[in-house]
N, C-alpha and C. Protein backbone atom coordinates (compact mmCIF):
# COMPACT_ATOMS: atom_id res chain seq x y z
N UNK A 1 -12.08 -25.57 -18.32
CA UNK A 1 -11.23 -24.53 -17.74
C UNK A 1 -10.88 -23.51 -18.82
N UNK A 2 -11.05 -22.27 -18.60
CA UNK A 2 -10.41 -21.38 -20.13
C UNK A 2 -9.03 -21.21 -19.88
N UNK A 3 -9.16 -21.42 -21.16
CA UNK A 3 -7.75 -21.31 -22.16
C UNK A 3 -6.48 -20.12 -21.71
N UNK A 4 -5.90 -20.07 -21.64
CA UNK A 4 -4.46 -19.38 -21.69
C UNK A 4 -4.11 -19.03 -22.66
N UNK A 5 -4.26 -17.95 -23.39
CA UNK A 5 -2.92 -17.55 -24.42
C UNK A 5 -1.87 -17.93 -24.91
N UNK A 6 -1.30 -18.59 -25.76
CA UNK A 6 0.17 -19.01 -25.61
C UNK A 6 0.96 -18.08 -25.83
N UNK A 7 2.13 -16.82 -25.03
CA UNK A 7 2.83 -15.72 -25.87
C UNK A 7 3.22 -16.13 -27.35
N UNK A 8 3.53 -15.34 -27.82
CA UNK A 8 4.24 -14.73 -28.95
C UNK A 8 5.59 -15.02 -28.55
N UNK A 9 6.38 -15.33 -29.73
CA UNK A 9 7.80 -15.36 -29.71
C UNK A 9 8.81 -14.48 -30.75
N UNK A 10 8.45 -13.16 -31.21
CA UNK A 10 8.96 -12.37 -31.49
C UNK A 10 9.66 -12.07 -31.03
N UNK A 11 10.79 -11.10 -31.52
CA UNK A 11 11.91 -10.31 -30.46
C UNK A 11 11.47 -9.19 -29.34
N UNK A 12 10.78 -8.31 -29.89
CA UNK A 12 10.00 -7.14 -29.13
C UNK A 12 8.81 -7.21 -28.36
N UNK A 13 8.40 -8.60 -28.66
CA UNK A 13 6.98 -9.01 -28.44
C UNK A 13 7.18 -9.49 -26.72
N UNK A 14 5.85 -9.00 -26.00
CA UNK A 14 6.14 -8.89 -24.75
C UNK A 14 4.59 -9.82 -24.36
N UNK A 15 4.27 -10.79 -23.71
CA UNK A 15 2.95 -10.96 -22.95
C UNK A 15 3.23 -11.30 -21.68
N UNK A 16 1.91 -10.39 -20.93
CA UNK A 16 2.04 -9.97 -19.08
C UNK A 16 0.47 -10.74 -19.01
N UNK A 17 0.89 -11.88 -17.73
CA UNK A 17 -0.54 -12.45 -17.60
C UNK A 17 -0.26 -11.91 -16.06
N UNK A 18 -1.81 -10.89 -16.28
CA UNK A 18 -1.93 -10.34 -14.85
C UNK A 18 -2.84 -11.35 -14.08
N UNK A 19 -2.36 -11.60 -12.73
CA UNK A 19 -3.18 -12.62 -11.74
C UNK A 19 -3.50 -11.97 -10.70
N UNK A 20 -4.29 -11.93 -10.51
CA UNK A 20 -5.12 -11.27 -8.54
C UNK A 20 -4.78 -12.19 -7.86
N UNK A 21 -4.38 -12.62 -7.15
CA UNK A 21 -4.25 -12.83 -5.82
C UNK A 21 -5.62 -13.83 -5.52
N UNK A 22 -5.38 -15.12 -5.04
CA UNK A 22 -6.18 -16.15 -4.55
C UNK A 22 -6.99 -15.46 -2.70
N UNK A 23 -8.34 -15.85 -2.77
CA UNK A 23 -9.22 -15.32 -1.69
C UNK A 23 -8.60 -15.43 -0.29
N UNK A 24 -8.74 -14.51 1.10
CA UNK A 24 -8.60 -14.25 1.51
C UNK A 24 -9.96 -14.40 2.59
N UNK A 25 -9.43 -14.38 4.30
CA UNK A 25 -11.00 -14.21 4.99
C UNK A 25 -11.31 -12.81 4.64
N UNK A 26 -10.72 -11.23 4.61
CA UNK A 26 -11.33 -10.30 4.20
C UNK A 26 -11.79 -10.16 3.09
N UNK A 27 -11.81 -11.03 1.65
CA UNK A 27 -12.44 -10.91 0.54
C UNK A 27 -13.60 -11.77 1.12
N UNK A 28 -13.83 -12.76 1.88
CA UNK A 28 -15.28 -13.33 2.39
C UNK A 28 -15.74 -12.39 3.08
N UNK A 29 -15.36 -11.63 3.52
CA UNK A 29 -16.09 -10.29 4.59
C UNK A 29 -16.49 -9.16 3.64
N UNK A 30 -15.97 -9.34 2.34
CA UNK A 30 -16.04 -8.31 2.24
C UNK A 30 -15.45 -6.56 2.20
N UNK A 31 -13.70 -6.85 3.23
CA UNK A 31 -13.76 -5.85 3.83
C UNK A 31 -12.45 -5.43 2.82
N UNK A 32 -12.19 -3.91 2.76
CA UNK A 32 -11.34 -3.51 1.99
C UNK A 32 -9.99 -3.70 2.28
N UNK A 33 -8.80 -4.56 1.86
CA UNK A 33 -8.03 -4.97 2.01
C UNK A 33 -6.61 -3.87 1.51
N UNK A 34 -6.42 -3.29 0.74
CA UNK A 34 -6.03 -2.17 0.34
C UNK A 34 -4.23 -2.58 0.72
N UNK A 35 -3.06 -1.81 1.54
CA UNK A 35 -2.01 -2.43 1.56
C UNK A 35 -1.88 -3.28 3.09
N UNK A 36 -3.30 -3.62 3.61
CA UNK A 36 -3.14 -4.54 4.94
C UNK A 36 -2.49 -5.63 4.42
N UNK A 37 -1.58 -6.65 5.13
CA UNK A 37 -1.14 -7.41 4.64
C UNK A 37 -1.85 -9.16 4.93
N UNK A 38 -2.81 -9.24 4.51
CA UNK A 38 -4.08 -10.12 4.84
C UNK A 38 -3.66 -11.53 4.19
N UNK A 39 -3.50 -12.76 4.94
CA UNK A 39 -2.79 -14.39 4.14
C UNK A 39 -3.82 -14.70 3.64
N UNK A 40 -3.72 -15.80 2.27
CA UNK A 40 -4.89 -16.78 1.61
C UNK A 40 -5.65 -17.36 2.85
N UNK A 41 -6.68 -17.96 2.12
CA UNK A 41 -6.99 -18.94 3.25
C UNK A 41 -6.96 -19.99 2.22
N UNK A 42 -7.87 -21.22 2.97
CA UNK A 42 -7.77 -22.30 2.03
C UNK A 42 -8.13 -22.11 0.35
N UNK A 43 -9.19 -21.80 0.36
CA UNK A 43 -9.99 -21.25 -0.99
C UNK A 43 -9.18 -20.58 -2.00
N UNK A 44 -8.66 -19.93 -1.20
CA UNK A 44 -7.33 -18.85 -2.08
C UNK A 44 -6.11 -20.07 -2.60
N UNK A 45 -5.73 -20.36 -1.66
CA UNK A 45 -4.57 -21.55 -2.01
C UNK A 45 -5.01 -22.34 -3.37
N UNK A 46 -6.16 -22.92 -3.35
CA UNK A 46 -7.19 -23.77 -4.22
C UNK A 46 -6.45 -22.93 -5.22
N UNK A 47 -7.58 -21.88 -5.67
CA UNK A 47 -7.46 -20.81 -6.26
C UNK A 47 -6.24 -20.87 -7.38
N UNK A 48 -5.53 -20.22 -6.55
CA UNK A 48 -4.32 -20.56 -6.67
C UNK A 48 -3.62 -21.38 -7.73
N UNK A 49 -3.64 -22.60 -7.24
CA UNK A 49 -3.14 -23.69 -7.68
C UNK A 49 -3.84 -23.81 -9.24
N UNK A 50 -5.42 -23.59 -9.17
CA UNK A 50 -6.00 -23.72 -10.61
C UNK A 50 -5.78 -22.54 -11.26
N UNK A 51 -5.02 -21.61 -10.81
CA UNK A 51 -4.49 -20.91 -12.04
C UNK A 51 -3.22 -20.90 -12.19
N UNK A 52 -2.45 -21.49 -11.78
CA UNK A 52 -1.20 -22.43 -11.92
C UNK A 52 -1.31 -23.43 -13.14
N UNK A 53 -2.49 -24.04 -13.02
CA UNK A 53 -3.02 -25.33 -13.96
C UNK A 53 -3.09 -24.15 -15.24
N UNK A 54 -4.36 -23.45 -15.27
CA UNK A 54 -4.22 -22.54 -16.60
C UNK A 54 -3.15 -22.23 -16.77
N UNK A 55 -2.45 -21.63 -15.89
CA UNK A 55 -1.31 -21.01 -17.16
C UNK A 55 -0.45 -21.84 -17.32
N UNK A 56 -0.29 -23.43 -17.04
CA UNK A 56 0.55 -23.71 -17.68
C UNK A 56 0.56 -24.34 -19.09
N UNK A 57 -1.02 -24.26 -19.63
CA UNK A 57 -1.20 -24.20 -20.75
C UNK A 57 -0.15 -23.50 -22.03
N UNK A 58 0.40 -22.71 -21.22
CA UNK A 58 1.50 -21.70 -21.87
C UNK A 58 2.81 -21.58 -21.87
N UNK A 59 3.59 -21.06 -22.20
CA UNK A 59 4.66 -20.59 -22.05
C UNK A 59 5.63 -19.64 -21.09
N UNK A 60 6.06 -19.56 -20.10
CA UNK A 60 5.93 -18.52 -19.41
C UNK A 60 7.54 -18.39 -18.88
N UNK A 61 7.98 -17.07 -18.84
CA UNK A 61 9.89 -17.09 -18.36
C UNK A 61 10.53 -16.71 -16.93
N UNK A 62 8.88 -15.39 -16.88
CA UNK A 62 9.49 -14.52 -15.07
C UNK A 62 8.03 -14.94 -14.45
N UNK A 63 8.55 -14.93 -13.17
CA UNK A 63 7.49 -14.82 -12.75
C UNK A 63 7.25 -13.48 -11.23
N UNK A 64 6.80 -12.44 -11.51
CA UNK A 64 7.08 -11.07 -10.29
C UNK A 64 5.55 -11.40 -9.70
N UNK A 65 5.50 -10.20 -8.70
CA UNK A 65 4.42 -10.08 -8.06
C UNK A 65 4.38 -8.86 -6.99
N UNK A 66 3.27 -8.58 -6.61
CA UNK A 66 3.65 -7.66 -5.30
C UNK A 66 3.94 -7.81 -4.03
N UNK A 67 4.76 -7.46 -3.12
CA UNK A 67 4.87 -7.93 -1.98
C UNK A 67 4.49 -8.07 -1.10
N UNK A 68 3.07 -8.10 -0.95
CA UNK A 68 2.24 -8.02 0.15
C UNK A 68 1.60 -9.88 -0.13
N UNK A 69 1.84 -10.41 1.35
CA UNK A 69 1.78 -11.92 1.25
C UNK A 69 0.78 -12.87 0.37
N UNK A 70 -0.63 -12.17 0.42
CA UNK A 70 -1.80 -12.70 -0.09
C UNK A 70 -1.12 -12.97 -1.75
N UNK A 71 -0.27 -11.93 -2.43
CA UNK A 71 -0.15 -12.18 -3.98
C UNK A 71 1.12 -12.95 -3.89
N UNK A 72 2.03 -12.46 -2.83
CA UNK A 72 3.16 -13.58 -2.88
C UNK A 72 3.23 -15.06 -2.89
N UNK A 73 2.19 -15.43 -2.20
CA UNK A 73 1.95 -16.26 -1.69
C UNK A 73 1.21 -17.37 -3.39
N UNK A 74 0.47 -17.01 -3.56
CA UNK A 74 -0.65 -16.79 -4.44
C UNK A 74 0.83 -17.45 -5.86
N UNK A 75 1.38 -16.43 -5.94
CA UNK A 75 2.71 -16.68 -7.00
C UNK A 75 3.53 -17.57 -6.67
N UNK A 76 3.59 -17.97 -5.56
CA UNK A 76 4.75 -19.02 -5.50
C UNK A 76 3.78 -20.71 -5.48
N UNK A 77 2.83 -20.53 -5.51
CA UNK A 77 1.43 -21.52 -5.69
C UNK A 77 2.05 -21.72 -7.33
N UNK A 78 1.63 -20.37 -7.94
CA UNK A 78 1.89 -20.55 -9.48
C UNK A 78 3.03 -21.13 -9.86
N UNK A 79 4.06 -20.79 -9.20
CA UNK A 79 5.35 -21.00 -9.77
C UNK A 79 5.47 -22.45 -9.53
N UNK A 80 5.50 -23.27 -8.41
CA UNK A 80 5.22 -24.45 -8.27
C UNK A 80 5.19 -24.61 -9.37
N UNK A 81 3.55 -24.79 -10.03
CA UNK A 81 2.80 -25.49 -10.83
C UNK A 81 3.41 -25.46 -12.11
N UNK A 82 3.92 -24.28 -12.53
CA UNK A 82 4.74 -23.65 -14.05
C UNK A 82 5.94 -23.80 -14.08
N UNK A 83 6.70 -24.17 -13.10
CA UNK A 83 8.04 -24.44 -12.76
C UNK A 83 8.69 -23.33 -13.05
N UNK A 84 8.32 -22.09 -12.11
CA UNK A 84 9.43 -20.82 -12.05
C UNK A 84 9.13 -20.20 -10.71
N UNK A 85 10.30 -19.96 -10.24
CA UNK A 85 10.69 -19.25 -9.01
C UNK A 85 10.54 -17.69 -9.15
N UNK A 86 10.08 -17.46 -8.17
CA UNK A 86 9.46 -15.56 -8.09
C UNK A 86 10.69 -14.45 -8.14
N UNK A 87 10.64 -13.42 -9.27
CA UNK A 87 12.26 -13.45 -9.45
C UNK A 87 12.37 -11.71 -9.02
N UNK A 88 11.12 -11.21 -8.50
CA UNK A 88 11.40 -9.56 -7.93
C UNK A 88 9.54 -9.40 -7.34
N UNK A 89 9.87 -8.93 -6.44
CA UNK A 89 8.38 -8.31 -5.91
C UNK A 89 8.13 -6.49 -5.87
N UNK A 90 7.64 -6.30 -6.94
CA UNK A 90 7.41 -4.96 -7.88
C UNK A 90 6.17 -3.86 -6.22
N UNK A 91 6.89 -2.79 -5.75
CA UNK A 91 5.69 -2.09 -4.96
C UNK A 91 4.56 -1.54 -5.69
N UNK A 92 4.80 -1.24 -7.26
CA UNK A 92 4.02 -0.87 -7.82
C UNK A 92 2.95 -1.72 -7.88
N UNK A 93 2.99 -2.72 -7.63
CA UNK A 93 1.90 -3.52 -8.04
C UNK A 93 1.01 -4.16 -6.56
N UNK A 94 1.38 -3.63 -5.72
CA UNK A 94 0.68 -3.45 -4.49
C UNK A 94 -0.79 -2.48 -4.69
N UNK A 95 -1.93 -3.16 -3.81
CA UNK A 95 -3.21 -2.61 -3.96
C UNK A 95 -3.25 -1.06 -3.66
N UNK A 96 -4.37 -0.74 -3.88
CA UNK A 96 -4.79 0.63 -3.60
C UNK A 96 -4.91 1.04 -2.32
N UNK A 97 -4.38 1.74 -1.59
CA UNK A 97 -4.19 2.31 -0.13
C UNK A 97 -4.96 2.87 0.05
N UNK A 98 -6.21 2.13 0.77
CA UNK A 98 -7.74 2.82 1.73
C UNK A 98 -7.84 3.72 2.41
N UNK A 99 -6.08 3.89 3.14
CA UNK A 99 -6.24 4.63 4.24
C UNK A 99 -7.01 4.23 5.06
N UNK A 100 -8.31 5.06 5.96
CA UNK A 100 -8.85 4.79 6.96
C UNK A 100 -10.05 3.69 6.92
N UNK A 101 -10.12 3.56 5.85
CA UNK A 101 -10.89 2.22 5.46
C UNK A 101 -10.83 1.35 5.38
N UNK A 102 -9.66 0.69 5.37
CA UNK A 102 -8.72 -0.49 5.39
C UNK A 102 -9.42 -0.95 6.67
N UNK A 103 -9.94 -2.34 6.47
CA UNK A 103 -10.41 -3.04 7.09
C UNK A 103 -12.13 -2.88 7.32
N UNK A 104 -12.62 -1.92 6.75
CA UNK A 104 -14.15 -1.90 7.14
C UNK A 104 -14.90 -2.47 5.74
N UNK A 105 -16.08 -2.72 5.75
CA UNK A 105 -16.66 -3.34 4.57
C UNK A 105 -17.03 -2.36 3.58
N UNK A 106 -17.18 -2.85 2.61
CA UNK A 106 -17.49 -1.50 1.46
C UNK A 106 -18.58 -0.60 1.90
N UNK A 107 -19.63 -1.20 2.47
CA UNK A 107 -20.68 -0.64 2.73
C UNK A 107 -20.66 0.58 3.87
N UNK A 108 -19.87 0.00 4.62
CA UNK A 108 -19.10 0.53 5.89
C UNK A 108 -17.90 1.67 5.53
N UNK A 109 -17.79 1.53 4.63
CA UNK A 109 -16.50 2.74 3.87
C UNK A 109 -17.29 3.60 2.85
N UNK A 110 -18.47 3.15 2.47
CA UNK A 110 -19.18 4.28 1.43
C UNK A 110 -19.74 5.09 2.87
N UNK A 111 -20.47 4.39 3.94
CA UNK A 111 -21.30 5.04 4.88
C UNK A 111 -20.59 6.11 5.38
N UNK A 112 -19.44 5.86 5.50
CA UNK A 112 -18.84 7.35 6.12
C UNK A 112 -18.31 8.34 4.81
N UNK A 113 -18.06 7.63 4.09
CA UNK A 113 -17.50 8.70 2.63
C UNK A 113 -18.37 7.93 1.67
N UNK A 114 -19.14 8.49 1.29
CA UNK A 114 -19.74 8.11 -0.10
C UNK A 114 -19.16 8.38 -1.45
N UNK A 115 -18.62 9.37 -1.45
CA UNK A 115 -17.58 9.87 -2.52
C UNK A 115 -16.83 8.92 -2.63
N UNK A 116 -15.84 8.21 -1.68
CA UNK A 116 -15.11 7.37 -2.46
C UNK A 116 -13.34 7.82 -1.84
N UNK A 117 -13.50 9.14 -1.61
CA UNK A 117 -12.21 9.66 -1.16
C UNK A 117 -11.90 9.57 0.56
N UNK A 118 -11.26 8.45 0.60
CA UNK A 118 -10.76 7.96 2.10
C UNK A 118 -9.48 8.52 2.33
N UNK A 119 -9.68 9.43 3.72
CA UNK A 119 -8.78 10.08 4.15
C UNK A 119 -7.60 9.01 4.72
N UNK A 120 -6.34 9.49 3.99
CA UNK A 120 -5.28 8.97 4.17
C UNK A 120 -5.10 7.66 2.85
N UNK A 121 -6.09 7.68 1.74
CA UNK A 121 -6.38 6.82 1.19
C UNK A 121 -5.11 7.26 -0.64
N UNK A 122 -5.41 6.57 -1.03
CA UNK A 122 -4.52 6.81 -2.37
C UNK A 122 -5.60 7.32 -3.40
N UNK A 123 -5.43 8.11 -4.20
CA UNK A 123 -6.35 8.14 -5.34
C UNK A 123 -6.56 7.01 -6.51
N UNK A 124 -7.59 7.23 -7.16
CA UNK A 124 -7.33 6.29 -8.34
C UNK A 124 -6.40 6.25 -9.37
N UNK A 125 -6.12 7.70 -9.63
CA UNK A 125 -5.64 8.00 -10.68
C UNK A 125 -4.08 7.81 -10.35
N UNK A 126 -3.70 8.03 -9.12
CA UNK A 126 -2.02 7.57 -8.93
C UNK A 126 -2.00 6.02 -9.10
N UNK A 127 -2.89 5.64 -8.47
CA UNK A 127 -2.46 3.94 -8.21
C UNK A 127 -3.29 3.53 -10.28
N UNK A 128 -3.65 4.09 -11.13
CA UNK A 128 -3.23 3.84 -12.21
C UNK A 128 -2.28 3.92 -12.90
N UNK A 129 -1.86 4.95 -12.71
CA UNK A 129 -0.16 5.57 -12.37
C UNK A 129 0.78 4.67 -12.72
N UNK A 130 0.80 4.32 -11.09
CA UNK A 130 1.93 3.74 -10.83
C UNK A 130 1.90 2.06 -11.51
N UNK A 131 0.42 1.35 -11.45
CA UNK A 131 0.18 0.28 -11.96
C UNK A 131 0.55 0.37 -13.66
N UNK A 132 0.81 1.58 -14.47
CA UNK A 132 0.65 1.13 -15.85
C UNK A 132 2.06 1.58 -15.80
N UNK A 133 2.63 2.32 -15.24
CA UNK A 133 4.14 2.55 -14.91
C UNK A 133 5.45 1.03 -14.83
N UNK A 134 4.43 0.31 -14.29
CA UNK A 134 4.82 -0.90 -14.00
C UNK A 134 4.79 -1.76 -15.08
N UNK A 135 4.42 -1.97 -15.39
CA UNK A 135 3.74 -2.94 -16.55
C UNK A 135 4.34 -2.45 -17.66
N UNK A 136 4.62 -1.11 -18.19
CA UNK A 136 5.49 -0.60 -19.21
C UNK A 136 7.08 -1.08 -18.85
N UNK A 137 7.28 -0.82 -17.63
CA UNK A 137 8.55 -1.35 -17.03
C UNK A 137 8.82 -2.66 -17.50
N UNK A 138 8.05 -3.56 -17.36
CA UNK A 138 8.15 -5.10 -17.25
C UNK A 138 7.92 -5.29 -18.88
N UNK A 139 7.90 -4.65 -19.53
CA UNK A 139 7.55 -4.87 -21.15
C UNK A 139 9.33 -4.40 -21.77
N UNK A 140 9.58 -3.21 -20.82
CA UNK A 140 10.98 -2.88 -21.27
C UNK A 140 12.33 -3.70 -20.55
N UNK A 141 11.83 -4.36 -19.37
CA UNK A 141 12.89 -5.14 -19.07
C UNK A 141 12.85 -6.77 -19.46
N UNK A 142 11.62 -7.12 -20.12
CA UNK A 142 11.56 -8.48 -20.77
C UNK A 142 11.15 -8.35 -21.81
N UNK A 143 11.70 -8.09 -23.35
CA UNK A 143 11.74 -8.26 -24.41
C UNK A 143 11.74 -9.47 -24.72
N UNK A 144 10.88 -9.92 -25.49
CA UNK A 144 10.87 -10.98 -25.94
C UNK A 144 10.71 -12.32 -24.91
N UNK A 145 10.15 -12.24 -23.56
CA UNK A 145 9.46 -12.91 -22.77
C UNK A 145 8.12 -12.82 -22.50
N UNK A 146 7.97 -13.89 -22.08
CA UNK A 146 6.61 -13.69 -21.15
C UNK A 146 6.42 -13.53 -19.55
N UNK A 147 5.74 -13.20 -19.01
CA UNK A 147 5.60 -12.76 -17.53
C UNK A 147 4.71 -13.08 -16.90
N UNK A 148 4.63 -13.74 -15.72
CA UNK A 148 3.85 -13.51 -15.00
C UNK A 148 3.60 -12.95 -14.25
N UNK A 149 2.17 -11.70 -13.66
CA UNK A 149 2.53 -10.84 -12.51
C UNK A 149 1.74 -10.88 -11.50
N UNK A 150 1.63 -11.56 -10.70
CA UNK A 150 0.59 -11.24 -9.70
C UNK A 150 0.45 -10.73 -8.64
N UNK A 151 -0.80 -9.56 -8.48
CA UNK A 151 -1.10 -9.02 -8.07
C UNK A 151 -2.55 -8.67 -7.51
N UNK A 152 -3.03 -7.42 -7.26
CA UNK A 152 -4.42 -7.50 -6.95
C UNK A 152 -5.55 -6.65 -7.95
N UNK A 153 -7.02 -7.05 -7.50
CA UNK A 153 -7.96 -6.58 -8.00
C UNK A 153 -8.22 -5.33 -8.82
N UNK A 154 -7.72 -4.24 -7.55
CA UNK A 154 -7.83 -2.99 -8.07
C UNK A 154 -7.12 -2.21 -8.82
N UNK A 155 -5.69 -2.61 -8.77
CA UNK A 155 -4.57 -2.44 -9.56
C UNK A 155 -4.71 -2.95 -10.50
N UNK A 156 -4.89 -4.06 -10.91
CA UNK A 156 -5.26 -4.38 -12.20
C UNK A 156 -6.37 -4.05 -13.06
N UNK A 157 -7.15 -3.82 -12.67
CA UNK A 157 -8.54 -3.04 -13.14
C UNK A 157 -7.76 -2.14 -13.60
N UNK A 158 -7.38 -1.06 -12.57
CA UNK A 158 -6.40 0.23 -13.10
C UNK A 158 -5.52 -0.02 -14.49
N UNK A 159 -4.67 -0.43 -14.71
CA UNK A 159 -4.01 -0.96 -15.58
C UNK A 159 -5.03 -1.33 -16.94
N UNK A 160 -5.72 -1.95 -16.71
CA UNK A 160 -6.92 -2.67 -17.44
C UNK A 160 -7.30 -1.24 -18.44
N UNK A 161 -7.96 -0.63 -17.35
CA UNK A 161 -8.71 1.05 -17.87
C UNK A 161 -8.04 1.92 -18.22
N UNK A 162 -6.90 1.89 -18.29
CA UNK A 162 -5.20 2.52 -18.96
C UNK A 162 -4.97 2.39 -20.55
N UNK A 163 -5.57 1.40 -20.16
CA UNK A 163 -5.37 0.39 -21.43
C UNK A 163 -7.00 0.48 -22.67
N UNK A 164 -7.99 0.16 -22.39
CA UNK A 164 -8.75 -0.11 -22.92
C UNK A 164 -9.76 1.58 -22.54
N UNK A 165 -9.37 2.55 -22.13
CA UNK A 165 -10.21 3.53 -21.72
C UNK A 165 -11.35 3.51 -21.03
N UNK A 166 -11.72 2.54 -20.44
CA UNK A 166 -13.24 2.91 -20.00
C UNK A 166 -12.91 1.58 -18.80
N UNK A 167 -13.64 1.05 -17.56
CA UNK A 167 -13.50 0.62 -16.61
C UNK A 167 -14.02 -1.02 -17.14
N UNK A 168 -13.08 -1.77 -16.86
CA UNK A 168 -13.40 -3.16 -16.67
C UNK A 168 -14.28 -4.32 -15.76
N UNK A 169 -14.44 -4.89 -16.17
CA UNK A 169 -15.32 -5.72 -15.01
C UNK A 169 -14.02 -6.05 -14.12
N UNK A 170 -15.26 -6.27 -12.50
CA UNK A 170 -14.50 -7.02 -11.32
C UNK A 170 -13.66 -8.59 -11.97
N UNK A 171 -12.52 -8.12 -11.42
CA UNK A 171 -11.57 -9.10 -11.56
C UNK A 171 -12.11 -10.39 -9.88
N UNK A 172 -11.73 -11.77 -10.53
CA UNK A 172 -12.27 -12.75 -9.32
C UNK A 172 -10.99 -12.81 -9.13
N UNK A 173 -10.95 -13.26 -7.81
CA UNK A 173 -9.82 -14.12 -6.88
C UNK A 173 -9.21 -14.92 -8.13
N UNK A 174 -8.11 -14.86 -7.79
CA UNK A 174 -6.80 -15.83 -8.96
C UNK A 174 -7.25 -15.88 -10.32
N UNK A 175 -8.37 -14.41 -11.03
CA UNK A 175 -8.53 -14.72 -12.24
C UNK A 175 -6.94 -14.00 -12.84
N UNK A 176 -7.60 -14.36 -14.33
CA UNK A 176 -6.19 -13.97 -15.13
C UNK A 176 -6.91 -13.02 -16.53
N UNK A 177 -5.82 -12.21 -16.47
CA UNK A 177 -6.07 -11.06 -17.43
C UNK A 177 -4.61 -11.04 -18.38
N UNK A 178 -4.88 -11.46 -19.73
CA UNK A 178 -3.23 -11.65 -20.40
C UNK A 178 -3.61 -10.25 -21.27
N UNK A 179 -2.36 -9.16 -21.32
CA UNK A 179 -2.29 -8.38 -22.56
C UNK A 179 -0.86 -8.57 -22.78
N UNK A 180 -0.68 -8.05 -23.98
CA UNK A 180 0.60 -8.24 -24.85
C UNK A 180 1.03 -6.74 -25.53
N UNK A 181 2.49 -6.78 -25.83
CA UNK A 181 2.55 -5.49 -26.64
C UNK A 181 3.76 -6.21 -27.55
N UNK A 182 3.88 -5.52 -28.65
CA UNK A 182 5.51 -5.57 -29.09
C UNK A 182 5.87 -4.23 -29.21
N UNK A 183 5.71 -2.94 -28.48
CA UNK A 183 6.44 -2.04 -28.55
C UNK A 183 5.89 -1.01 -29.05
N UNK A 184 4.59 -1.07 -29.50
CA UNK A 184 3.80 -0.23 -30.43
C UNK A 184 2.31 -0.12 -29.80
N UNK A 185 2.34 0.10 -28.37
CA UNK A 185 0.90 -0.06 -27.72
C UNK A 185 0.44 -1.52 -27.60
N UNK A 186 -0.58 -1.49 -26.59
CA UNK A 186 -0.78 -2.69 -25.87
C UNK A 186 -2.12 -3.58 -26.34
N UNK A 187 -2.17 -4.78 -26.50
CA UNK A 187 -3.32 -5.47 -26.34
C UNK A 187 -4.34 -6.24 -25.31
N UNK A 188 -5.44 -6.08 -25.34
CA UNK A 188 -5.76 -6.74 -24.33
C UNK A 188 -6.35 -8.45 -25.05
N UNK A 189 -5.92 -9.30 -24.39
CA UNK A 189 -6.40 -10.60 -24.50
C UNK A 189 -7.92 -11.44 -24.30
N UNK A 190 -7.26 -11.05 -22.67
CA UNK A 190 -8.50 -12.01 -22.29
C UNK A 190 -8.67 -10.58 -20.69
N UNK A 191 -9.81 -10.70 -19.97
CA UNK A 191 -10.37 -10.11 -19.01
C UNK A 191 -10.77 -10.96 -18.07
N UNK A 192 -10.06 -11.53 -17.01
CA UNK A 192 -11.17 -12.10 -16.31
C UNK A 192 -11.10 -13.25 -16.40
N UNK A 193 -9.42 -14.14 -17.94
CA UNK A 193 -10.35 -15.44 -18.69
C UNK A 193 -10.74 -15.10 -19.36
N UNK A 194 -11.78 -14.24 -19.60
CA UNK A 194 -12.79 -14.02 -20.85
C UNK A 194 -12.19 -13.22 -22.19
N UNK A 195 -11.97 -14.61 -23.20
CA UNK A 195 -11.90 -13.29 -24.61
C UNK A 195 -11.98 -12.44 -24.66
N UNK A 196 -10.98 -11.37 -25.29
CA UNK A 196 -11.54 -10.00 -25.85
C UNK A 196 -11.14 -9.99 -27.16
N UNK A 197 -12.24 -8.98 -27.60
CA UNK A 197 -12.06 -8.60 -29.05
C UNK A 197 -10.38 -7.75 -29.13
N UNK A 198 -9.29 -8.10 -30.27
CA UNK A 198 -8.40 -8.01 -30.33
C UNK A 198 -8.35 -6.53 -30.87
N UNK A 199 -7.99 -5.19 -30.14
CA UNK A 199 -7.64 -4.02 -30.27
C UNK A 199 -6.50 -3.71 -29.77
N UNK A 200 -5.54 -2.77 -30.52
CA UNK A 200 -4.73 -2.26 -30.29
C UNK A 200 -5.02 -1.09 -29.21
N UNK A 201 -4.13 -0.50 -28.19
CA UNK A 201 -4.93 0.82 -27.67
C UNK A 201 -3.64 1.89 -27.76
């Protein structure tokens, strides 16, 4: 199973383990889930629970998330497992709003817009926005904690590419993405689980 990070225990020192949200029947479909409010299914629950197991490899103090059920849900799986109760559900950290696409398959949402721009839909660049808006937030209201936040795919990607400039790989169902700051710009950890080379950004 990979490893968890253990935070830092500095005063200023901040680590945010971002979590997606355990699978869903529209992540088996395929279909763009965006702010529909779509439950785990079993798989997700699973999910879930084994990244509950990782992180409790660690240390951990809050645990937030977004309020849309699939990540709520998803976090209180975690919290179980880590022994912490879900202590604010952040809107910022709610998915990217499809607009009229919400609910059709990707393929089915490029076919009518290939561009990418779905009417009634959110842009990228706000819902990076508001996702790194967040995450600066949660660095200034937990000094010297650690966090857990879970949330979804695309938002975190966002955040991710905020961070590291250039676009990240697809985040999986209940993977985990840890960065850290103490106050002086952010690090990224791990992607996905997966090591990263340790840069400041």
């Amino acid at each position: 199973m990979p490893e968890t990070p253990s935070p830092d225990s500095t005063p200023n020192h901040v680590t945010v383990a971002l979590v997606r949200h355990g699978e869903t029947d529209w992540n088996l479909e395929g279909r763009l889930q965006g702010s529909s409010d779509i439950p785990l299914n079993d798989e997700g629950r699973r999910q879930a629970r084994d990244a509950g197991i990782t992180l409790s490899a660690g240390s951990w103090d809050v645990l937030v998330s977004s309020p849309l059920v699939r990540a709520a849900e998803t976090a209180d799986i975690i919290g179980h497992v880590v022994g912490l109760t879900r202590s604010a559900d952040h809107d910022d950290l709610v998915e990217r709003r499809f607009g009229h696409a919400e609910g059709l398959t990707g393929y089915e949402a490029w076919a009518y817009w290939p561009d990418g721009r779905y009417p009634g839909g959110e842009s990228r660049a706000d819902l990076a926005e508001r996702g790194r808006r967040r995450l600066d937030l949660l660095a200034e209201d937990h000094r010297g904690r650690s966090v857990i936040a879970v949330a979804h795919g695309g938002v975190i990607r966002a955040i991710l590419e905020t961070i590291i400039g250039h676009p990240p790989p697809r985040i999986s169902n209940a993977g985990i993405s840890v960065v850290e700051t103490d106050g002086a710009g952010w690090t990224v950890r791990t992607i996905d689980s997966v090591p990263v080379r340790r840069r400041r950004y």
